[in-house]
N, C-alpha and C. Protein backbone atom coordinates (compact mmCIF):
# COMPACT_ATOMS: atom_id res chain seq x y z
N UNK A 1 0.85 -1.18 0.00
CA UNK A 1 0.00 0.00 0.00
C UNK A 1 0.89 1.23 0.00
N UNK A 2 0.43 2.04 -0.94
CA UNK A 2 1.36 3.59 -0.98
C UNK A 2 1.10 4.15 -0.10
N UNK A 3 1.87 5.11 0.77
CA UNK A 3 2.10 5.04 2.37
C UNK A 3 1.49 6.70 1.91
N UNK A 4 1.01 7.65 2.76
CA UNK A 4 0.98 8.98 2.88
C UNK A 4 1.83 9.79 3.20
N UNK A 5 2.85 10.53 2.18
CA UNK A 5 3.86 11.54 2.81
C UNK A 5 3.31 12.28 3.78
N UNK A 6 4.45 12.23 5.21
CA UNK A 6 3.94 13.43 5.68
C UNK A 6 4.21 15.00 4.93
N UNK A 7 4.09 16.32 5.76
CA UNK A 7 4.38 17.70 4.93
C UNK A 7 5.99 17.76 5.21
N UNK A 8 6.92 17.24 5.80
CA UNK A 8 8.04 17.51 5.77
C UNK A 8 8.59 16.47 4.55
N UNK A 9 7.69 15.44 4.37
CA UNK A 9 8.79 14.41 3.37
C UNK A 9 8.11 14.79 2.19
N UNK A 10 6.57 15.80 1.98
CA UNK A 10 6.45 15.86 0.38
C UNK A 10 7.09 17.52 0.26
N UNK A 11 7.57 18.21 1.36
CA UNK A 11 8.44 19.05 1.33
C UNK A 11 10.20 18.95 0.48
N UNK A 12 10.33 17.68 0.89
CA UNK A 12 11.78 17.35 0.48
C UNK A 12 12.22 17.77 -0.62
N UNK A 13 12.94 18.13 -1.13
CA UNK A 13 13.47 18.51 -2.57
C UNK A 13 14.52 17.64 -3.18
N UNK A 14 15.04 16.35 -1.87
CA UNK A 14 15.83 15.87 -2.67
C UNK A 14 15.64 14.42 -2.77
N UNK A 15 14.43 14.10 -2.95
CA UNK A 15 14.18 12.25 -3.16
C UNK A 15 14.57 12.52 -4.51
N UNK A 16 14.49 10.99 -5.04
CA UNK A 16 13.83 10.81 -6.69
C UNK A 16 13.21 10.13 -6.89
N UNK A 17 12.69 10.57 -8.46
CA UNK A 17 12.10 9.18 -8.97
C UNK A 17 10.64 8.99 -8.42
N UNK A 18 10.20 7.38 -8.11
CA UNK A 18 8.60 7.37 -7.74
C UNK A 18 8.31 8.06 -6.44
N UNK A 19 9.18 8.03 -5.43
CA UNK A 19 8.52 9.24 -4.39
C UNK A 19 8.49 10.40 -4.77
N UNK A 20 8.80 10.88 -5.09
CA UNK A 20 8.82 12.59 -5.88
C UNK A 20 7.28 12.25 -6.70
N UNK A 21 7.00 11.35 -7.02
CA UNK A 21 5.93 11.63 -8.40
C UNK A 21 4.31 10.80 -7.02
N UNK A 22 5.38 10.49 -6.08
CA UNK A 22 3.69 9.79 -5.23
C UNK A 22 3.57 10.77 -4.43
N UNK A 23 4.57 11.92 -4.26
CA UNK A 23 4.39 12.87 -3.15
C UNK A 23 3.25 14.27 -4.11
N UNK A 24 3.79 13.89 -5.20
CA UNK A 24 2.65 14.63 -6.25
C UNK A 24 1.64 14.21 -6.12
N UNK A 25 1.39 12.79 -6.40
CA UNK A 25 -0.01 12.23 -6.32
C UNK A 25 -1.03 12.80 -5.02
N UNK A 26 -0.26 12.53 -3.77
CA UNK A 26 -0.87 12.57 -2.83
C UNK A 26 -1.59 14.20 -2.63
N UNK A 27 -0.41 15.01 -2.92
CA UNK A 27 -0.58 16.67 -3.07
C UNK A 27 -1.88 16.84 -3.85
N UNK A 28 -1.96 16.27 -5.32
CA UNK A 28 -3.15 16.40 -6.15
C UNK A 28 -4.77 15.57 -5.51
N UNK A 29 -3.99 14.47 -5.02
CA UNK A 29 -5.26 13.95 -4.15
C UNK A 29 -6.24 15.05 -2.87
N UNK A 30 -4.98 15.94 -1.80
CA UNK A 30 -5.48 16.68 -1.40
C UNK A 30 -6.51 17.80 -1.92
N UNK A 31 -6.31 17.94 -3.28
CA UNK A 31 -7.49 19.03 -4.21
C UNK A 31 -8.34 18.77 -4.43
N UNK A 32 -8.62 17.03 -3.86
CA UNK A 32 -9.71 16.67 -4.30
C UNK A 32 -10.87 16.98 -3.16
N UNK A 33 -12.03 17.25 -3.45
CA UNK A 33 -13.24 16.87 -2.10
C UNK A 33 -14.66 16.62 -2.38
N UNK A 34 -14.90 15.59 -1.49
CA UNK A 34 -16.40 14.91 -1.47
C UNK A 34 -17.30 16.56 -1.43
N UNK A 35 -17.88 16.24 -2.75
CA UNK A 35 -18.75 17.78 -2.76
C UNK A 35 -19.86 17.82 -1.42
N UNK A 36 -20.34 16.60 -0.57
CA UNK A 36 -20.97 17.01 0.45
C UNK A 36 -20.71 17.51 1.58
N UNK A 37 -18.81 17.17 1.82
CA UNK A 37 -18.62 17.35 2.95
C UNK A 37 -17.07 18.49 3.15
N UNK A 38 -16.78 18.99 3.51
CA UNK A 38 -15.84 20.45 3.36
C UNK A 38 -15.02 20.08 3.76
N UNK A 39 -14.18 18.67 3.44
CA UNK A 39 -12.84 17.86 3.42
C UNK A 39 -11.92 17.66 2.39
N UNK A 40 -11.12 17.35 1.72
CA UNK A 40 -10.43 16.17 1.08
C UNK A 40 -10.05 15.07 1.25
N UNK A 41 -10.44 14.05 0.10
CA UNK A 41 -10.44 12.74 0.27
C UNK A 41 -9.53 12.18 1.06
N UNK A 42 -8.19 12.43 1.27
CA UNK A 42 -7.01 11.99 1.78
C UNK A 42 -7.37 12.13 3.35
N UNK A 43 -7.99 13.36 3.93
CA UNK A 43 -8.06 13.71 5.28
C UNK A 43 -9.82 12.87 5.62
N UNK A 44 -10.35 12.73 4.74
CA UNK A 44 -11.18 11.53 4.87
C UNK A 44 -11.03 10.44 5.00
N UNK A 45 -10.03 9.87 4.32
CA UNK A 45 -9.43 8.31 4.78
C UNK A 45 -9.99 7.86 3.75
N UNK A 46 -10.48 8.33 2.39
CA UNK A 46 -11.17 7.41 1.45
C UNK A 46 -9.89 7.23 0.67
N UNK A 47 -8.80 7.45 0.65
CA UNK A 47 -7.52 7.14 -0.07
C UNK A 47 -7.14 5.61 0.89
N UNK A 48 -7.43 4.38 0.09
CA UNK A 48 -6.73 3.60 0.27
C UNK A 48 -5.44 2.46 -0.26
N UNK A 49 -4.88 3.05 -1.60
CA UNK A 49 -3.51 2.44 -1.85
C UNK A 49 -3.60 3.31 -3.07
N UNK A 50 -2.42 3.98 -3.17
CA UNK A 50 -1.80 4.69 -4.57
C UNK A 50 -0.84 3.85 -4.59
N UNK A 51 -0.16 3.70 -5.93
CA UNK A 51 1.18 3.10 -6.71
C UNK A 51 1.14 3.43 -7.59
N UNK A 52 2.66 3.60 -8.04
CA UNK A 52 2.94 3.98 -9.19
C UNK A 52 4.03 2.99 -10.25
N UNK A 53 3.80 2.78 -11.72
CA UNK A 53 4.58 2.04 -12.26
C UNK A 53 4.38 3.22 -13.48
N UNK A 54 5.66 3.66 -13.81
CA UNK A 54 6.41 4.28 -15.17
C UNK A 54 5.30 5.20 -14.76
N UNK A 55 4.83 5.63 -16.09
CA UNK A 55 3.89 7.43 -16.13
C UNK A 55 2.06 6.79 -15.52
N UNK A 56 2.07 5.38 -15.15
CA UNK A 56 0.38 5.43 -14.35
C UNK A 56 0.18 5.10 -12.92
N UNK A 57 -0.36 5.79 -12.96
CA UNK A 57 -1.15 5.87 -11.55
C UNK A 57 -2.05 5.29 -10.97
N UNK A 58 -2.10 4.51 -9.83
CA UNK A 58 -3.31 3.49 -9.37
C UNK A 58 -3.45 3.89 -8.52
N UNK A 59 -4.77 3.98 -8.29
CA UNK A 59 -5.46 4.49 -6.47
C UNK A 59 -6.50 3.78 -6.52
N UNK A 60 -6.35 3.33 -5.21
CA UNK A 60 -7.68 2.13 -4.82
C UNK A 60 -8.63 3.79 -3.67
N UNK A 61 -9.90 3.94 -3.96
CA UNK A 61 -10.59 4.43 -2.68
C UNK A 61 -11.42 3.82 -2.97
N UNK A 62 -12.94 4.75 -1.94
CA UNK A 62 -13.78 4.39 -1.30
C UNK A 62 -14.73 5.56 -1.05
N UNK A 63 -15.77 5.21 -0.87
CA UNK A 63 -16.74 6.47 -0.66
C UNK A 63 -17.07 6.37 0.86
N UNK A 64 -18.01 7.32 1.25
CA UNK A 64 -18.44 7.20 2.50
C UNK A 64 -19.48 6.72 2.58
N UNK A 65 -20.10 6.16 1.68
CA UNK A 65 -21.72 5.37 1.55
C UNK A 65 -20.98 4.73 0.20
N UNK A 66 -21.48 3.20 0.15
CA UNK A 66 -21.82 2.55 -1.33
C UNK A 66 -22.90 3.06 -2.32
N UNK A 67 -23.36 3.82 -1.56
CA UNK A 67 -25.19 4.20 -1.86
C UNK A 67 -25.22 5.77 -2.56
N UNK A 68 -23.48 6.39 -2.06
CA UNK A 68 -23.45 7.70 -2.70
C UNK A 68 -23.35 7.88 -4.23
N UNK A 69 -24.32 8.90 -4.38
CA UNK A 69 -24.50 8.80 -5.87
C UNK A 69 -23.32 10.04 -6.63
N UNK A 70 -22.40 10.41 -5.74
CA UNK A 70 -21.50 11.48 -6.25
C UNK A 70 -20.40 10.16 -6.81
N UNK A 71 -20.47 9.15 -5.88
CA UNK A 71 -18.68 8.42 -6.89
C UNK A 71 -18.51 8.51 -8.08
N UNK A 72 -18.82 8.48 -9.33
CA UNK A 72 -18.73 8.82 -10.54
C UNK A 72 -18.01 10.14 -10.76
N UNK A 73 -18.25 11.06 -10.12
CA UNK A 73 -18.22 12.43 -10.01
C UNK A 73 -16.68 12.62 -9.48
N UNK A 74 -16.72 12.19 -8.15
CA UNK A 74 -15.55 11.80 -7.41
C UNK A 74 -14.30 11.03 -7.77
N UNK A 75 -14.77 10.03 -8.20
CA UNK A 75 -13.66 9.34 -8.98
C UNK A 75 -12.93 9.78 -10.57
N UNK A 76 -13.81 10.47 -11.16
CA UNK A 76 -13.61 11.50 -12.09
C UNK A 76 -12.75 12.47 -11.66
N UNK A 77 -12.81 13.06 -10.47
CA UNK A 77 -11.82 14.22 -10.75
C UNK A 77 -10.95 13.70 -9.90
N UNK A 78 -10.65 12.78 -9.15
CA UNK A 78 -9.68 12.46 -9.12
C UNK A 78 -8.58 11.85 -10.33
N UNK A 79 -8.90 11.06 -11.32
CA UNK A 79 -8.48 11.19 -12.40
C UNK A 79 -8.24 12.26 -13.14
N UNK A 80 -8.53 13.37 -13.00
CA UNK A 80 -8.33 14.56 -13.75
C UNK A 80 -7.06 15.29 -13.07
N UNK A 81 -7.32 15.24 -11.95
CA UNK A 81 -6.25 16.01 -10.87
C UNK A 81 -5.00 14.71 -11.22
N UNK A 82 -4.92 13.67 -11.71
CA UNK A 82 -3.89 12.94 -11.76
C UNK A 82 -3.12 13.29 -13.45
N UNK A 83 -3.92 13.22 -13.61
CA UNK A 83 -3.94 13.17 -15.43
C UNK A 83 -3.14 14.87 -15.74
N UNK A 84 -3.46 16.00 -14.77
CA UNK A 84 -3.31 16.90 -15.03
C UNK A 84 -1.87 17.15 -15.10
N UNK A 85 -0.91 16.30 -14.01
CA UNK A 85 0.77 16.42 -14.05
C UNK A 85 1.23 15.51 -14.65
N UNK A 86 2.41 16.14 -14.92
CA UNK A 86 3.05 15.99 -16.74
C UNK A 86 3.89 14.86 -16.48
N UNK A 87 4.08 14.43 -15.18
CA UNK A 87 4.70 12.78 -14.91
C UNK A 87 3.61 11.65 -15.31
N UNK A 88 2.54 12.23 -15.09
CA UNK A 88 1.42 10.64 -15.46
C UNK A 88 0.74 10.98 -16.93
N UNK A 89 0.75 9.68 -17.52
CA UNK A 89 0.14 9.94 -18.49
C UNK A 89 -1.09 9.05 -18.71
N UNK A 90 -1.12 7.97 -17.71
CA UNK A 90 -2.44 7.24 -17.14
C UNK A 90 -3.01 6.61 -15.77
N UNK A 91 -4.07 7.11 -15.69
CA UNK A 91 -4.89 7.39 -14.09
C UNK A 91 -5.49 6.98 -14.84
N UNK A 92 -5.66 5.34 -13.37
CA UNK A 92 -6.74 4.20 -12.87
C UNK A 92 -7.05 4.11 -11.39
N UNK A 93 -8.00 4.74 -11.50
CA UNK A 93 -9.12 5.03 -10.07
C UNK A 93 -9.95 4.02 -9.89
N UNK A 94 -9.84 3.17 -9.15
CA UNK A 94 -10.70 2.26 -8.99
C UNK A 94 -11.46 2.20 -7.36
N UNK A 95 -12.65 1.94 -6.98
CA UNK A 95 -13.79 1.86 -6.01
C UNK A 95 -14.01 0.88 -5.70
N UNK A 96 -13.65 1.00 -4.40
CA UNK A 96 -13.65 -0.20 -3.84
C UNK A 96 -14.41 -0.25 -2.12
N UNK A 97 -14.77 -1.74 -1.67
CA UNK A 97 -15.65 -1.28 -0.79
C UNK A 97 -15.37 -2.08 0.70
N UNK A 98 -14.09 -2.64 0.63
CA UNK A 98 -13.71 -3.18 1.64
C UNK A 98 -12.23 -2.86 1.87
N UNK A 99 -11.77 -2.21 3.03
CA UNK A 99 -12.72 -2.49 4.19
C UNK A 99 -13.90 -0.74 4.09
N UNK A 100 -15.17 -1.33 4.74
CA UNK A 100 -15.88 -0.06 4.85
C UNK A 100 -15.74 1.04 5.34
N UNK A 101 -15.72 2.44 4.67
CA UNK A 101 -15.57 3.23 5.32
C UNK A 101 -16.16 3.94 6.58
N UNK A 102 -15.59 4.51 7.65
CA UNK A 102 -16.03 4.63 8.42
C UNK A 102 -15.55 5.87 9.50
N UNK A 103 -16.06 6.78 10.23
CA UNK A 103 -15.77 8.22 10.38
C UNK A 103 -14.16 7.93 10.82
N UNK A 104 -13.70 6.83 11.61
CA UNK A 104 -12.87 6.73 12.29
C UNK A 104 -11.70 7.14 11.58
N UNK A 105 -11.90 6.50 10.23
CA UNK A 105 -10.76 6.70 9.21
C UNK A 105 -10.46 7.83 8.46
N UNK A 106 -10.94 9.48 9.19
CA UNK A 106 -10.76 10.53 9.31
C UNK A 106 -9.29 10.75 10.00
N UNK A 107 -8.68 11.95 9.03
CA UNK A 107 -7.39 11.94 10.00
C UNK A 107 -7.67 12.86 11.38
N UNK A 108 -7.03 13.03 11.95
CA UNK A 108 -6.70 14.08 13.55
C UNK A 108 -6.85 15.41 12.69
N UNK A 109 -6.29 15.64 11.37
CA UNK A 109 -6.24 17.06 11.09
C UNK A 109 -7.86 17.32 10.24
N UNK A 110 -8.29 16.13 9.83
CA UNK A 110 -9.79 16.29 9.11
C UNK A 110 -10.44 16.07 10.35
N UNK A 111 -10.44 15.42 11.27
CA UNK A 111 -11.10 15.82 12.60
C UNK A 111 -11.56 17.15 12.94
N UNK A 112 -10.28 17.52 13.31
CA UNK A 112 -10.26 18.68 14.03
C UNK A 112 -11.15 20.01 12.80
N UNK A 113 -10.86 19.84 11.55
CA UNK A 113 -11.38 20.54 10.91
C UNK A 113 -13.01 20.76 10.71
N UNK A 114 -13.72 18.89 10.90
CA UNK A 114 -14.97 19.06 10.84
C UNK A 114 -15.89 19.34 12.12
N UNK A 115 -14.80 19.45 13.22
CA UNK A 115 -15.25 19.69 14.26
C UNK A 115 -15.82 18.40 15.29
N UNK A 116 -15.16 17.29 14.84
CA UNK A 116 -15.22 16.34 15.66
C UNK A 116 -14.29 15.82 16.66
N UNK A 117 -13.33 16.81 16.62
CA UNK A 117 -12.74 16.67 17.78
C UNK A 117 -12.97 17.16 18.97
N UNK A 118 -12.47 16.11 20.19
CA UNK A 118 -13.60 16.70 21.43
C UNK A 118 -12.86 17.51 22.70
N UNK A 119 -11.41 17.67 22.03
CA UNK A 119 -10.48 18.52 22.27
C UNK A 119 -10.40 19.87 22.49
């Protein structure tokens, strides 16, 4: 499973190669957000495995309902936001539904943002 840079390692300037291009991914993943809820997918926990081989891109997520009728939508621009840097030249988004999503798999910083922290 492609691990989540933290902000000091997609800070780095001097990796190479596929971390440099997954620390992109992950960056472009942050642009992404569930139009219902005032997050990004990544701080939602619906990012569950990016990899990369040569110029494509694989990301396994997940929605927050099976039942949501935005995934199409969602999984679309995540492909777009991938497609958009000039290292990939093919983004495969695929939906997937195990394990289920669930609030828990919110990070501490999407917590704190939606106000579910009791801190």
């Amino acid at each position: 499973m492609g691990t989540q840079p933290t902000s000091s390692e997609s800070a780095a300037g001097n990796r190479g190669g596929r971390e440099d291009i997954e620390a992109l991914i992950w960056g472009q993943l942050r642009r992404c957000f569930d139009p219902e809820i005032p997050l990004n997918i990544v701080d939602l926990g619906l990012i569950y495995d990016v990899s990369v081989t040569g110029a494509q891109a694989n990301v396994k997520m997940t929605l927050t309902s099976p039942g949501c009728h935005l995934g199409g939508q969602i999984a679309g621009m995540v492909q777009e936001k991938l497609l958009a840097l000039e290292q990939i030249e093919e983004a495969n988004v695929e939906l997937v539904w195990d394990p289920p999503w669930h609030q828990s798999m919110i990070s501490a910083e999407g917590r704190k943002a939606l106000g579910l922290d009791a801190s």
